[in-house]
Structure formats: C-alpha cells, structure tokens
Protein backbone atom coordinates (compact mmCIF):
# COMPACT_ATOMS: atom_id res chain seq x y z
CA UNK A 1 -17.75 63.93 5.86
CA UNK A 2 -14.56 64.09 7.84
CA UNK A 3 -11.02 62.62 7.06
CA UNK A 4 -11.51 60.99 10.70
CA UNK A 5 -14.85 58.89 8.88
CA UNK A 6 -14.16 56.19 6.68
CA UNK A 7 -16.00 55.67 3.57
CA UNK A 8 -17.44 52.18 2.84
CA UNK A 9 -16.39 50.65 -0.93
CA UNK A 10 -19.42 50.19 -2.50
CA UNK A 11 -19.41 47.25 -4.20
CA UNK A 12 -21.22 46.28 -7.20
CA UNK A 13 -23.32 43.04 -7.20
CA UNK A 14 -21.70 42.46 -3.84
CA UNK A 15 -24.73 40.70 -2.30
CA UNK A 16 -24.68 38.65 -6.01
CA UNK A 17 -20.58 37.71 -5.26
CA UNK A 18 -21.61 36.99 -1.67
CA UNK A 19 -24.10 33.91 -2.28
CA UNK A 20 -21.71 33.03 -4.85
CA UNK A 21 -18.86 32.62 -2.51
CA UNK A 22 -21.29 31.04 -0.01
CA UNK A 23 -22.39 28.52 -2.66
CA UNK A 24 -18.86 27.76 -3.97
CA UNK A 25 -17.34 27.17 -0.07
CA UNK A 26 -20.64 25.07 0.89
CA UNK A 27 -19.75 22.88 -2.40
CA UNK A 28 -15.90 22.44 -1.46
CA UNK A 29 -15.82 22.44 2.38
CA UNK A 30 -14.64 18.33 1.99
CA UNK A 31 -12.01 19.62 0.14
CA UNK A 32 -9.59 19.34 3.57
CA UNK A 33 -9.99 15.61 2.82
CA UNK A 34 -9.04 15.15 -1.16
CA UNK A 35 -6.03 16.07 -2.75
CA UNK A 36 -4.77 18.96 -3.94
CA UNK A 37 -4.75 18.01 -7.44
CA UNK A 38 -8.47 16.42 -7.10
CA UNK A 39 -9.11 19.83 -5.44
CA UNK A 40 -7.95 21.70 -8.65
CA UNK A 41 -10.16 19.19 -11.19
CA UNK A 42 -13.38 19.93 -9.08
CA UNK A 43 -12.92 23.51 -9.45
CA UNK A 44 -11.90 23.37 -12.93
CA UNK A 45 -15.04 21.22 -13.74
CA UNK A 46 -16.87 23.98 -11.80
CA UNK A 47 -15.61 26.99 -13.98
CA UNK A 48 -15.65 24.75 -17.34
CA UNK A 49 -19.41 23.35 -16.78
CA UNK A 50 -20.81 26.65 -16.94
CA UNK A 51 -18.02 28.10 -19.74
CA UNK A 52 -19.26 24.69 -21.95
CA UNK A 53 -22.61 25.98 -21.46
CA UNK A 54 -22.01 29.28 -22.08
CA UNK A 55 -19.98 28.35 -25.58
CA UNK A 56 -22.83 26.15 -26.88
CA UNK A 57 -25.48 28.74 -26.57
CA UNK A 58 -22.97 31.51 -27.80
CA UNK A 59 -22.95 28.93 -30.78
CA UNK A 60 -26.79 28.21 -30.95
CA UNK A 61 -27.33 31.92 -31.03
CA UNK A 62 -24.90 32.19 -33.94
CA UNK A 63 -26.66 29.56 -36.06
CA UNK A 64 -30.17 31.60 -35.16
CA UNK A 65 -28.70 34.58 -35.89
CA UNK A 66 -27.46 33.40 -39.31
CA UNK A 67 -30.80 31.61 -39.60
CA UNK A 68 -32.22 34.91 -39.46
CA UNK A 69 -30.02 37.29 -41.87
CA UNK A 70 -30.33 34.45 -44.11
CA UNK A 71 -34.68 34.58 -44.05
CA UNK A 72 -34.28 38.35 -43.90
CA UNK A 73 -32.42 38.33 -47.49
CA UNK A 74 -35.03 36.15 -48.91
CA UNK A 75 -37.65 38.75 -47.60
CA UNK A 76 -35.09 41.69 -49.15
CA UNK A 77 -35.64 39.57 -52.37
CA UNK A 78 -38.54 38.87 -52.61
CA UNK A 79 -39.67 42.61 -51.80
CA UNK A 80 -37.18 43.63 -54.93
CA UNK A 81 -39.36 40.87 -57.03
CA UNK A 82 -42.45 42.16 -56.16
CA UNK A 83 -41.77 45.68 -56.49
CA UNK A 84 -39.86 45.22 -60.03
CA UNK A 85 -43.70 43.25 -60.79
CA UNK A 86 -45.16 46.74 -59.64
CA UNK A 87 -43.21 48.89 -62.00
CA UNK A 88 -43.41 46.54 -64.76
CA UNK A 89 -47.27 46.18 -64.76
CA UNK A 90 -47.62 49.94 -63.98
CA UNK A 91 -45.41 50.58 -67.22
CA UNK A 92 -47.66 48.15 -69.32
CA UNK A 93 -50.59 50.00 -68.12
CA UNK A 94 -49.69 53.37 -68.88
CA UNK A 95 -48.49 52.36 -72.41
CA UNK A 96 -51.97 50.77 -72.83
C-alpha cells in the first residue's frame, strides 16, 4: 500500500457503537425542547438504569457464588466423613 492510500481505522464493535448511538439520539432528539439540566437527568437515568442493573446481578451472582463454595465445603466434608468411615471399617476388618 502506498503513503498516497489511506488506511481505514478499524474499529472494534463499530457496527455495535453505531446502533447504540442511533438508539441513544432517536431517544433524545426532544431534547432541543427541555432544559439543559432535565437534559443531564435523562441521560443520567439512562447510564444509571442499566449500571443499577448491572450492580444487582453483580450482587445476585455473589450470593450464588457464595451459595455454591458454601455447598461445595459440605460436599468436601462430607467426602472426608465418608472416607475416614472407609479407613476405619477397613482397619476393623483387617484386625478381625
């Protein structure tokens, strides 16, 4: 390619950003006819809906996550249990 050719930026998940933009200026176009300030809380509610969203499944996940690890020790236990029953019968056995 010559200096004379320009390269094109690729972009990732341009076409993604695109309908995103498209969406977002669709949703505000009567923004020429509120306030600046009103203007500002509808596109803070816009970002925070989605962050508030976003936090309370981060936090569900948590709680299934802990859920989880907590079950998964009980298995670990349980397994120790069983396997300590193992030993100890096969030790009364042989000394039978």
């Amino acid at each position: 390619m010559s200096g004379a050719q320009s390269q094109q930026l690729q972009v990732p998940n341009s076409d993604r950003m695109a309908k995103h933009l498209h969406r977002f200026t669709d949703e505000f176009q009567h923004c020429g006819s509120i306030s600046a300030i009103e203007s500002g809380t509808a596109l803070l509610d816009a970002i925070n809906g989605p962050r508030t969203q976003m936090d309370q499944l981060s936090a569900q996940l948590c709680a299934q996550i802990s859920d989880v690890k907590r079950e998964v020790g009980d298995v670990k236990h349980q397994v120790g249990n069983v396997t300590q029953g193992l030993c100890d019968l096969g030790r009364r056995i042989t000394n039978s």
